[in-house]
N, C-alpha and C. Protein backbone atom coordinates (compact mmCIF):
# COMPACT_ATOMS: atom_id res chain seq x y z
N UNK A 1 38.34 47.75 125.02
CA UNK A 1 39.33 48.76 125.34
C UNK A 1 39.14 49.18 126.80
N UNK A 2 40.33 49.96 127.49
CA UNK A 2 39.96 49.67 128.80
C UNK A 2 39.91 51.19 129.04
N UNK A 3 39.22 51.77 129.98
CA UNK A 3 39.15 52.92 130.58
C UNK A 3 40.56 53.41 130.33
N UNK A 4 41.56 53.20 131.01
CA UNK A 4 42.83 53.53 131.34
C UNK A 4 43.02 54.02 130.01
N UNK A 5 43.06 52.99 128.91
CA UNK A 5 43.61 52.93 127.56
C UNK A 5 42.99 54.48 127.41
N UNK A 6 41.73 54.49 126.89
CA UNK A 6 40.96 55.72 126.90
C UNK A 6 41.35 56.82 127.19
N UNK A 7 41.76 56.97 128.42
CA UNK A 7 42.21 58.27 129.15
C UNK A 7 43.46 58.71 128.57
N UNK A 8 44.43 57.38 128.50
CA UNK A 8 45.40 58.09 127.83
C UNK A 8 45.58 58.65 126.80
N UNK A 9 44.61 57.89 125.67
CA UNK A 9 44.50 58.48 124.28
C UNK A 9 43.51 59.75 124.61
N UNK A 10 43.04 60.25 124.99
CA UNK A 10 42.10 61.49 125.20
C UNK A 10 43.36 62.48 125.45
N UNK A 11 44.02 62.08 126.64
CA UNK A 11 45.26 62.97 127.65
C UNK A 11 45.91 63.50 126.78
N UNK A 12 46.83 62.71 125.46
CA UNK A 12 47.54 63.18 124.60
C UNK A 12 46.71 63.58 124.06
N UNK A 13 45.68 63.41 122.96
CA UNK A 13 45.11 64.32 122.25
C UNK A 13 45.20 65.59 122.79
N UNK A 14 44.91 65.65 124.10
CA UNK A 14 44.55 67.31 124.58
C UNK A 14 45.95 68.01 125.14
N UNK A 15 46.90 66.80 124.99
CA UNK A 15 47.88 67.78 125.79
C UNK A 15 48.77 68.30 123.85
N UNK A 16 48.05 67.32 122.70
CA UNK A 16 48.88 68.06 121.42
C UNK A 16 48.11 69.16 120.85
N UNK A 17 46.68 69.33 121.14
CA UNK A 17 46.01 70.26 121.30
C UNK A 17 46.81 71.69 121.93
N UNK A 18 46.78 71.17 122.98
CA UNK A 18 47.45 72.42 124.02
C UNK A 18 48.52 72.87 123.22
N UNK A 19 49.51 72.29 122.98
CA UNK A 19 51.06 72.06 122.07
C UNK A 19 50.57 72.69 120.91
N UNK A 20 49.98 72.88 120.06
CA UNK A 20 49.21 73.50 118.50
C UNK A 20 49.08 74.51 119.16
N UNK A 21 48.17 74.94 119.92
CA UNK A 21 47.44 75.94 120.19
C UNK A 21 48.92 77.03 121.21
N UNK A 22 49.73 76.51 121.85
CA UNK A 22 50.64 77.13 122.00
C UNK A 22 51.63 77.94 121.25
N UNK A 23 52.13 76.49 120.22
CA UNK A 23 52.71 77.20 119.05
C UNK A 23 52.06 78.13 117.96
N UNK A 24 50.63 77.90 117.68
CA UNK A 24 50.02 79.14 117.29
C UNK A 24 50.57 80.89 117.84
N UNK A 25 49.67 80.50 119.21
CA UNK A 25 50.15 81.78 119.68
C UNK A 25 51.39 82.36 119.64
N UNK A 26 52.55 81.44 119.44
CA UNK A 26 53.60 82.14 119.63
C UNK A 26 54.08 82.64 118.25
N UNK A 27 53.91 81.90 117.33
CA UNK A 27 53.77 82.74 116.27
C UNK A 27 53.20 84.17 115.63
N UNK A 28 52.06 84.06 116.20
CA UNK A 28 50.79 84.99 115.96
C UNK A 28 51.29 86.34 116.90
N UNK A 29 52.35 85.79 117.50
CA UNK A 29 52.86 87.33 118.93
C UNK A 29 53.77 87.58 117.99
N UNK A 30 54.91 86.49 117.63
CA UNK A 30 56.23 86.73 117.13
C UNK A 30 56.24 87.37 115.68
N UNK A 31 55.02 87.05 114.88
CA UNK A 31 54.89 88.00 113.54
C UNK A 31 54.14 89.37 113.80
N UNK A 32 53.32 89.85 115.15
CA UNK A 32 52.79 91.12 115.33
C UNK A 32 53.83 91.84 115.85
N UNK A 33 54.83 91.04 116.31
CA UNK A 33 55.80 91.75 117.10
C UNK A 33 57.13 92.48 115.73
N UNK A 34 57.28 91.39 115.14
CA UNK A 34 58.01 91.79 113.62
C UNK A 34 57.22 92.96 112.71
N UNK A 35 55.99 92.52 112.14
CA UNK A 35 54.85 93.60 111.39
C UNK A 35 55.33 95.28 112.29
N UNK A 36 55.43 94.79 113.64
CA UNK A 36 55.29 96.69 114.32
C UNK A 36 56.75 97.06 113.97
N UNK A 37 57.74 96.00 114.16
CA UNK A 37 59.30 96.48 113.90
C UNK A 37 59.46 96.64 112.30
N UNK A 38 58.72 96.05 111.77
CA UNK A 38 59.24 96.66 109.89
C UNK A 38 58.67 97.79 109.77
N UNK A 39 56.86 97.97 110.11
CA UNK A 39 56.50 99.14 109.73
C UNK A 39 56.60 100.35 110.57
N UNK A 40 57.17 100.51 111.30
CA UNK A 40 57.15 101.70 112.40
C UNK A 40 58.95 102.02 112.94
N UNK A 41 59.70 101.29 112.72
CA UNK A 41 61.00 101.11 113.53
C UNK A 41 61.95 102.00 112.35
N UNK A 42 63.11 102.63 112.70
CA UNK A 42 64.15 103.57 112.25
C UNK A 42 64.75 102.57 111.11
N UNK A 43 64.79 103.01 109.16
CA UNK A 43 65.60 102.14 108.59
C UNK A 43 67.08 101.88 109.03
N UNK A 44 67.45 101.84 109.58
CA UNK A 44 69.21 102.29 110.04
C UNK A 44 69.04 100.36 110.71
N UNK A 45 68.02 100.27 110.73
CA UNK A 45 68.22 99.17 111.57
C UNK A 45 68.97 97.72 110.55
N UNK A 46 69.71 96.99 111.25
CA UNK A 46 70.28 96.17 110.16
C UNK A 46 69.06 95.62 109.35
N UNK A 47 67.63 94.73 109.98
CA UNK A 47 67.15 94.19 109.06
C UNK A 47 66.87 94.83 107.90
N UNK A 48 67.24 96.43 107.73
CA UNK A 48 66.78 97.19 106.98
C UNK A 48 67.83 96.67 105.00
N UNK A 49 68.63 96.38 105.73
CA UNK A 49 70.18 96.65 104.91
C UNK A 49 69.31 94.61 104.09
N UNK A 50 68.95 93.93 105.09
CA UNK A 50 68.99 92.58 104.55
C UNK A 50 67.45 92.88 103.78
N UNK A 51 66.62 93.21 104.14
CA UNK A 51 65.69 93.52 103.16
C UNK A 51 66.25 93.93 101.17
N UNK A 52 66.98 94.79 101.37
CA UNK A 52 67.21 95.50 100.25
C UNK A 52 68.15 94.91 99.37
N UNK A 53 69.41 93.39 100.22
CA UNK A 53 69.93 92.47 99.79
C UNK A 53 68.84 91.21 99.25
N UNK A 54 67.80 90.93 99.86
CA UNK A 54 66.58 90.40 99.22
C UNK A 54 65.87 90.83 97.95
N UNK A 55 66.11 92.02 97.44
CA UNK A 55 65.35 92.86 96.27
C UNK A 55 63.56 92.91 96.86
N UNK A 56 63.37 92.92 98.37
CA UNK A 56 61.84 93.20 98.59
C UNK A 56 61.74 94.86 99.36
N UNK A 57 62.69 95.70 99.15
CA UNK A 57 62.80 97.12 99.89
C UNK A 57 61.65 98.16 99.42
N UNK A 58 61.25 97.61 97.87
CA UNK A 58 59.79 98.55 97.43
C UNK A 58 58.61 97.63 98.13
N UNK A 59 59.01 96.50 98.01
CA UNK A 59 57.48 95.98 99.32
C UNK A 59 57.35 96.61 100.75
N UNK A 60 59.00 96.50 101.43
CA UNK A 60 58.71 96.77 102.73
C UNK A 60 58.28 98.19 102.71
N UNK A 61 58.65 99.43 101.68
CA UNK A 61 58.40 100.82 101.78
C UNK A 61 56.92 100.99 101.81
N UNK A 62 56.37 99.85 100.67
CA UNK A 62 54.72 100.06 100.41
C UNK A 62 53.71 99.59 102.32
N UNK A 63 54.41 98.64 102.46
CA UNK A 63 54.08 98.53 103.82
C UNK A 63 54.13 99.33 104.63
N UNK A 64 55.20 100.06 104.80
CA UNK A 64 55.39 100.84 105.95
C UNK A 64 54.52 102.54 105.46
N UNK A 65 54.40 102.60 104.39
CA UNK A 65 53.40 103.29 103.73
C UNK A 65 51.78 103.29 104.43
N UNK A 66 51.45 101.61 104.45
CA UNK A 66 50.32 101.90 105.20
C UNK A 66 50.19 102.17 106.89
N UNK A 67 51.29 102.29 107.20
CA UNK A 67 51.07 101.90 108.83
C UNK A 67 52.09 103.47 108.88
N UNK A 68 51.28 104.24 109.34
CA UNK A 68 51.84 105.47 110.06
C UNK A 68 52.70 105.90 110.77
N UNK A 69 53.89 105.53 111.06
CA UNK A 69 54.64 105.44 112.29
C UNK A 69 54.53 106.63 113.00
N UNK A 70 54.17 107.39 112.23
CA UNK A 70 54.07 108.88 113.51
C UNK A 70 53.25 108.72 114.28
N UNK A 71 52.29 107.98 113.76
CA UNK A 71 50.95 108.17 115.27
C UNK A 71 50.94 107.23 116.07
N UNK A 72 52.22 105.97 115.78
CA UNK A 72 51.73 105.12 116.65
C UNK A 72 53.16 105.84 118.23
N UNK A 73 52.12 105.39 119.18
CA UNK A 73 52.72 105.85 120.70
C UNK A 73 54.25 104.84 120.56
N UNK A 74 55.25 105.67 121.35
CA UNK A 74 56.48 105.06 121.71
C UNK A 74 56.94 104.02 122.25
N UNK A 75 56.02 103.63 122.98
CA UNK A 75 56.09 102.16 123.65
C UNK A 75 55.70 101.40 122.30
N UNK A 76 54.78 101.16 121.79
CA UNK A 76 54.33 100.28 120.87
C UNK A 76 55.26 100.17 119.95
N UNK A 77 56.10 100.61 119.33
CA UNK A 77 57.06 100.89 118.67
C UNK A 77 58.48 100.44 118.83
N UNK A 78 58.68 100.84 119.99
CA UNK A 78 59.87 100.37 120.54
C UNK A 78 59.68 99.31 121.89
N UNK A 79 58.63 99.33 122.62
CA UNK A 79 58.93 98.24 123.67
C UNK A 79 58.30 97.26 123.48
N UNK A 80 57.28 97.53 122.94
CA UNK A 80 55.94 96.44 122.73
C UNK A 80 56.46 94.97 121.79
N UNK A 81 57.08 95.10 121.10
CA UNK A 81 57.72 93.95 120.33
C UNK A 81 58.69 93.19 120.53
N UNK A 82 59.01 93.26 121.86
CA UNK A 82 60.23 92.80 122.68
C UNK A 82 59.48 92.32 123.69
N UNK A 83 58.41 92.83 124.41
CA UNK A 83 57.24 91.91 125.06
C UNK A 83 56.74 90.65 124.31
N UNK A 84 56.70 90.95 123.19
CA UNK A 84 55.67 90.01 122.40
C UNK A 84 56.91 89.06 122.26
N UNK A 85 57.93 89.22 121.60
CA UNK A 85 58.84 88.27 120.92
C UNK A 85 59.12 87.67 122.83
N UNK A 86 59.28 87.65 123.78
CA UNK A 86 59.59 86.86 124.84
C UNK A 86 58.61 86.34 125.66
N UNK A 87 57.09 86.75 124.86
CA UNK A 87 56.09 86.14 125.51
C UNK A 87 55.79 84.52 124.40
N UNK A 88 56.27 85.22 123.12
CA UNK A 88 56.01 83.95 121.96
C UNK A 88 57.27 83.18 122.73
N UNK A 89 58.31 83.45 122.60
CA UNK A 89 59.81 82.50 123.04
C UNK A 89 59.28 81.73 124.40
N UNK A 90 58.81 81.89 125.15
CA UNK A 90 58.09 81.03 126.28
C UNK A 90 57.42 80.06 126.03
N UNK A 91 55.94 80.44 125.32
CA UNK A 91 55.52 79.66 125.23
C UNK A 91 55.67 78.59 124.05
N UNK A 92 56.52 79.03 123.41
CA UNK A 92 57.48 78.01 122.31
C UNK A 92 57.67 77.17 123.03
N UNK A 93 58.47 77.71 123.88
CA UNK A 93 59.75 76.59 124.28
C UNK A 93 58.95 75.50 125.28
N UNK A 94 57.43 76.29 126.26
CA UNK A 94 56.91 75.46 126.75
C UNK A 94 56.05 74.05 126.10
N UNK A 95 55.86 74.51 124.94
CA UNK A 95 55.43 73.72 123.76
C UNK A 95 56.07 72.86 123.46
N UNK A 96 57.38 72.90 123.12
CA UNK A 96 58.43 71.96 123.01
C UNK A 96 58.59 71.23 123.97
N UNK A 97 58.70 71.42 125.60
CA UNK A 97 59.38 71.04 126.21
C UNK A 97 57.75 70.13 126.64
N UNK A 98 56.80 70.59 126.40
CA UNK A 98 55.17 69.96 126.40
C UNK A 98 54.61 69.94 127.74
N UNK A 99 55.30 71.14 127.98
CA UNK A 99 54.41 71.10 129.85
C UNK A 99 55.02 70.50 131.03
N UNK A 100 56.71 69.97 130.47
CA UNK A 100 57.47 69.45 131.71
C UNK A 100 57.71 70.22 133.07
N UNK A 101 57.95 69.77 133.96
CA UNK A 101 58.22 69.69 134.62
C UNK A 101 59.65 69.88 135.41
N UNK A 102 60.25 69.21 134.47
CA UNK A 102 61.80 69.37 134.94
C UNK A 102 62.36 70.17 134.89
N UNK A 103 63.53 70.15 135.92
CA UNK A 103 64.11 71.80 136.19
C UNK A 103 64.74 72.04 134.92
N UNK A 104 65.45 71.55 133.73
CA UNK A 104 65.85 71.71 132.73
C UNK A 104 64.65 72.92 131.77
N UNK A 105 63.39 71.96 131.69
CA UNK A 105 62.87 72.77 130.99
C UNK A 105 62.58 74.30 131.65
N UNK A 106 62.46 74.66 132.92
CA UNK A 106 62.43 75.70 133.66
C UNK A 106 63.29 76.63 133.19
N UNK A 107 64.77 75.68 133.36
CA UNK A 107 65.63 76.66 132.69
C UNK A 107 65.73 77.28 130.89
N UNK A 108 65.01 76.71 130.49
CA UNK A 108 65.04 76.60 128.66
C UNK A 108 63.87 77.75 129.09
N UNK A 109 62.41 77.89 129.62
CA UNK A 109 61.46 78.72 129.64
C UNK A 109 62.21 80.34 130.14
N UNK A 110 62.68 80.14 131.49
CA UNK A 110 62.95 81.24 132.25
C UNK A 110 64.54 81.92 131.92
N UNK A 111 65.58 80.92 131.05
CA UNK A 111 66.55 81.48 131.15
C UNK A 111 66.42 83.42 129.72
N UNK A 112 66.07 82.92 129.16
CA UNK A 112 65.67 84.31 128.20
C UNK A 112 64.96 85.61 128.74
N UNK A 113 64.28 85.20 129.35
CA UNK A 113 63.60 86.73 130.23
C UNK A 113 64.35 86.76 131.54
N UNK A 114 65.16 86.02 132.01
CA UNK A 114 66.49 86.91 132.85
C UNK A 114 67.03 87.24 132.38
N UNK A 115 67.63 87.16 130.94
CA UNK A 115 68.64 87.78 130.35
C UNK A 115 68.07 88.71 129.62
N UNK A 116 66.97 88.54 129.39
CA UNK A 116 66.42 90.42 129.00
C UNK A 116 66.32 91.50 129.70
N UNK A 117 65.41 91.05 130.73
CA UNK A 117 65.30 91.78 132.31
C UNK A 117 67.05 91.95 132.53
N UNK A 118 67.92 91.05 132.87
CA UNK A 118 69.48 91.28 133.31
C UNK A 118 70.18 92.67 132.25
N UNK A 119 69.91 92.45 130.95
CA UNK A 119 70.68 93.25 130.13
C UNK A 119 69.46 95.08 130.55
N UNK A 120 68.93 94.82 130.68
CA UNK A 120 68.64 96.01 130.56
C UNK A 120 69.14 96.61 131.87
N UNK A 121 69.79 95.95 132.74
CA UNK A 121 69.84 96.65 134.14
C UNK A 121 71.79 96.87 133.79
N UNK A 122 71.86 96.09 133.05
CA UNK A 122 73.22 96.02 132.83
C UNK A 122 73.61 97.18 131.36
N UNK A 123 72.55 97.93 130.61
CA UNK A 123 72.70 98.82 130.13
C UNK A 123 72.29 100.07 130.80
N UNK A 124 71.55 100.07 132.13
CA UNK A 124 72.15 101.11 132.97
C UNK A 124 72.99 101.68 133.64
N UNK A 125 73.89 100.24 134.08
CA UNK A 125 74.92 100.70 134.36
C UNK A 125 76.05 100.95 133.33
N UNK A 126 75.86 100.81 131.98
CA UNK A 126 76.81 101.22 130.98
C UNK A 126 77.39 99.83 131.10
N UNK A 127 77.32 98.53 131.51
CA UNK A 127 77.82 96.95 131.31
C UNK A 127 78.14 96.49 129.94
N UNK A 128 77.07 97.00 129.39
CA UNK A 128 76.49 95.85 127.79
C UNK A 128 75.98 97.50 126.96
N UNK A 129 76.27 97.52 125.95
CA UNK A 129 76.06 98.71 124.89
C UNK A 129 74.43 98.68 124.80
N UNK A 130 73.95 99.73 124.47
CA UNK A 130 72.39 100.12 124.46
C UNK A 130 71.89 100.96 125.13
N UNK A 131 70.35 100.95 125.43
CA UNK A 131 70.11 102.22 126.16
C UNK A 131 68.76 101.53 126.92
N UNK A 132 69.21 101.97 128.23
CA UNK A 132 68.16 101.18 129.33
C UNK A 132 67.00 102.45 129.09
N UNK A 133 65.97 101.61 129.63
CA UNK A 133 64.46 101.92 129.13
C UNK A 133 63.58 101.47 130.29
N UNK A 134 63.37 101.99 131.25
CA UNK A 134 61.63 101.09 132.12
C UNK A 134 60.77 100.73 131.64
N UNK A 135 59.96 101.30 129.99
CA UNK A 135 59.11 100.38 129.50
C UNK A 135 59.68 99.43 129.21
N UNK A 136 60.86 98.96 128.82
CA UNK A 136 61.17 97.66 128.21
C UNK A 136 61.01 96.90 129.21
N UNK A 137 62.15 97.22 130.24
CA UNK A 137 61.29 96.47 131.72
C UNK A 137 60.32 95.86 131.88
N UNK A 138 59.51 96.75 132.04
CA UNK A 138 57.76 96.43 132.01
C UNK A 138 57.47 95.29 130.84
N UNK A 139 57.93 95.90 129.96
CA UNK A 139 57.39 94.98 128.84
C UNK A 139 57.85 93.69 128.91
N UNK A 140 58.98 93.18 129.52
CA UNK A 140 59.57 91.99 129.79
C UNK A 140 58.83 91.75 130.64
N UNK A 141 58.63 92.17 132.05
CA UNK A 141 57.77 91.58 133.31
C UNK A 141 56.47 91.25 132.83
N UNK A 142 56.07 91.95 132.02
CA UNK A 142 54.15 91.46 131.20
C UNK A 142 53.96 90.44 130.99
N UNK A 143 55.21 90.56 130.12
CA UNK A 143 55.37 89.01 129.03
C UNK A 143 55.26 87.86 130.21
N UNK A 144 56.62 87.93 131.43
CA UNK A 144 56.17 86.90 132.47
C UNK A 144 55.29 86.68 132.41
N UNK A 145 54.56 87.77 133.54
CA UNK A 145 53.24 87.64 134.39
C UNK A 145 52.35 86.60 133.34
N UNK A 146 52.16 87.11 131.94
CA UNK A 146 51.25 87.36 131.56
C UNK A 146 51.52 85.30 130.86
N UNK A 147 52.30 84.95 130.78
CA UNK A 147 52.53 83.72 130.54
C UNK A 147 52.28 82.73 131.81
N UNK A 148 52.59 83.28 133.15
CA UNK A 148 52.39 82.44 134.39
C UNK A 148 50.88 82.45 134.86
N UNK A 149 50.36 84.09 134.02
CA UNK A 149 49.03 83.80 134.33
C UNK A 149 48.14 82.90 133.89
N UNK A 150 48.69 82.78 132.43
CA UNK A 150 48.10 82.20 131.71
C UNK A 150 47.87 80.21 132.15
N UNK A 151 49.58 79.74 132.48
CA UNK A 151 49.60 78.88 133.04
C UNK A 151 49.08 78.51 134.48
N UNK A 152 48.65 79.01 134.96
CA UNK A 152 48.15 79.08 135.90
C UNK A 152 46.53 78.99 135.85
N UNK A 153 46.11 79.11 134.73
CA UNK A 153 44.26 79.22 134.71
C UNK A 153 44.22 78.34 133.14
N UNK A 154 45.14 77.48 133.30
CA UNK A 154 45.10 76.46 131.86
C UNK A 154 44.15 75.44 132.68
């Protein structure tokens, strides 16, 4: 077998490694980010209505039973899970796309956190229905940073 051969079978191993271990994380953000929105978030919210079309509304109550929503701080509650869900959606998509390169995949990574970052500037000016927020802001820019940092010291 030849060196070359070698390297390449090592290369993929580690680059489906990387790919697992990506999609892990993005899961592991995207269900902490859901867990804080069932147990802490206002029932009014639609998933509330599809829960109770499921027949699981005495589970989700027993849940939200254990998790306090009064004590948890306002950001965590409301911004923090909108960080997480666009820090998992990144590195999804970088997973998928497996570390390309091409401006395509750039656009599949980066086009979702302009349009989060965009809508919130566009619910200040009254553009798009909702209610602009600077932690959410923040919480979108984290998620960046915090994905470029990451790529960056892979």
């Amino acid at each position: 077998m030849k060196f070359s051969t070698i390297y390449q079978l090592y290369h993929r191993e580690y680059s489906n490694t990387q790919r697992v271990f990506k999609i892990i994380l993005s899961f592991i953000t995207l269900i902490i980010g859901g867990l804080i929105y069932v147990g802490c978030r206002e029932k009014s919210l639609l998933m509330f209505d599809w829960f109770q079309q499921l027949g699981i509304n005495n589970e989700i109550d027993t849940f939200r039973g254990f998790v306090n929503s009064d004590g948890i701080y306002g950001w965590v509650k409301n911004s923090l899970p909108d960080g997480l869900w666009l820090f998992a959606y990144m590195f999804l998509v970088d997973a998928i796309w497996n570390g390309s390169k091409y401006i395509s995949s750039y656009i599949f990574i980066y086009s979702l956190p302009f349009f989060a970052v965009l809508s919130e500037f566009l619910q200040y000016f009254g553009w798009v229905p909702g209610v602009f927020d600077w932690i959410d802001v923040v919480s979108y820019l984290f998620a960046i940073v915090l994905y470029i940092f990451i790529k960056i010291i892979k």
